[in-house]
Protein backbone atom coordinates (compact mmCIF):
# COMPACT_ATOMS: atom_id res chain seq x y z
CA UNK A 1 155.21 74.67 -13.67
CA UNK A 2 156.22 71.16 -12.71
CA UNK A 3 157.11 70.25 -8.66
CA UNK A 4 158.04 66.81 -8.47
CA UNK A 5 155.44 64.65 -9.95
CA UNK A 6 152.84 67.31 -9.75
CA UNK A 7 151.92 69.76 -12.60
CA UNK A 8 150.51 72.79 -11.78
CA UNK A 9 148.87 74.73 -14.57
CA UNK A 10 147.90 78.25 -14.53
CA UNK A 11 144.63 80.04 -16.25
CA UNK A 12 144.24 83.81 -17.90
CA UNK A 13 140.50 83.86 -17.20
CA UNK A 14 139.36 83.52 -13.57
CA UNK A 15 136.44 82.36 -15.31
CA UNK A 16 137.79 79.24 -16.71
CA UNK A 17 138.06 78.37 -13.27
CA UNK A 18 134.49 78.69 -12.13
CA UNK A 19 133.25 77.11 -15.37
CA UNK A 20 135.55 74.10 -14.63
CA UNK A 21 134.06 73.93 -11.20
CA UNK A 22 130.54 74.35 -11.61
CA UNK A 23 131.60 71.66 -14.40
CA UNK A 24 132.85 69.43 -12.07
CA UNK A 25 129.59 70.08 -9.79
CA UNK A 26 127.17 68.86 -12.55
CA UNK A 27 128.63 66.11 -13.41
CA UNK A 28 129.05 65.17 -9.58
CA UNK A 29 125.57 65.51 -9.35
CA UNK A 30 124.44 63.53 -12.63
CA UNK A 31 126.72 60.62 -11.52
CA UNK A 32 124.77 60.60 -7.70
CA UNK A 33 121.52 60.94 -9.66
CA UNK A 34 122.72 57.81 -11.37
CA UNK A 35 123.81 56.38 -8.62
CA UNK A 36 120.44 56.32 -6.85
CA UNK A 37 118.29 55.37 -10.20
CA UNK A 38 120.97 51.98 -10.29
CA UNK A 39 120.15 51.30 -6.61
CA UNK A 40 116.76 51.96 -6.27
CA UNK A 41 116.71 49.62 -9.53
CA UNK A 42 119.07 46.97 -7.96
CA UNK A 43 117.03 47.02 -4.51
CA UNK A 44 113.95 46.77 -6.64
CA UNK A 45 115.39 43.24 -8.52
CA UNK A 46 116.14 41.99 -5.55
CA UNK A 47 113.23 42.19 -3.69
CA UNK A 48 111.74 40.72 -7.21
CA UNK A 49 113.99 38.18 -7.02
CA UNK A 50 112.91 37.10 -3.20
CA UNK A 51 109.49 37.40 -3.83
CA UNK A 52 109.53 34.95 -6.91
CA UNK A 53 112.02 32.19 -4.51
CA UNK A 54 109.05 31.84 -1.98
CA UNK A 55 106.98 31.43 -4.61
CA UNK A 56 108.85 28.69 -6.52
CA UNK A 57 109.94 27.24 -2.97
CA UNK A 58 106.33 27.33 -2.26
CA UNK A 59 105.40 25.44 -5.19
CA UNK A 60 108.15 23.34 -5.42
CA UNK A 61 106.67 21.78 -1.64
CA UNK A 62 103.10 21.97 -2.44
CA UNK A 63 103.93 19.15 -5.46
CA UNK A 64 106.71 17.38 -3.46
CA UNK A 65 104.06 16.92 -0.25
CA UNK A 66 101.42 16.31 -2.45
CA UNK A 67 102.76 13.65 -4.48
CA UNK A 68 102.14 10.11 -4.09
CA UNK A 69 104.75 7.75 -5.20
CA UNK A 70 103.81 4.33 -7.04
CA UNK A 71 105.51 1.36 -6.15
């Protein structure tokens, strides 16, 4: 049956039904288990990624003040 722009489709098997949804449900909850792995990973690079600017901004000043410059 088609109102407007909508299509609205119609099942034999109440079951269908709850497959589709319990469907829908697990794949819901395999994307938000994804979801968390990518930002536990992405919170995890970039406290990586701060840890190794201190160091290299750390370095990067212990040769700059500890340089002598020749004339």
């Amino acid at each position: 049956m088609k109102a407007g722009i909508c299509v609205v489709y119609s099942v034999q098997d109440p079951l269908l039904c709850d497959l589709l949804f319990m469907t829908k449900n697990m794949f819901n909850n395999q994307l938000m288990s994804v979801i968390n792995i990518l930002d536990t990973e992405t919170h995890e690079q970039q406290e990586s990624d701060r840890k190794c600017k201190k160091r290299v901004k750390f370095i990067f000043n212990k040769r700059v003040r500890g340089s002598r410059s020749f004339i």
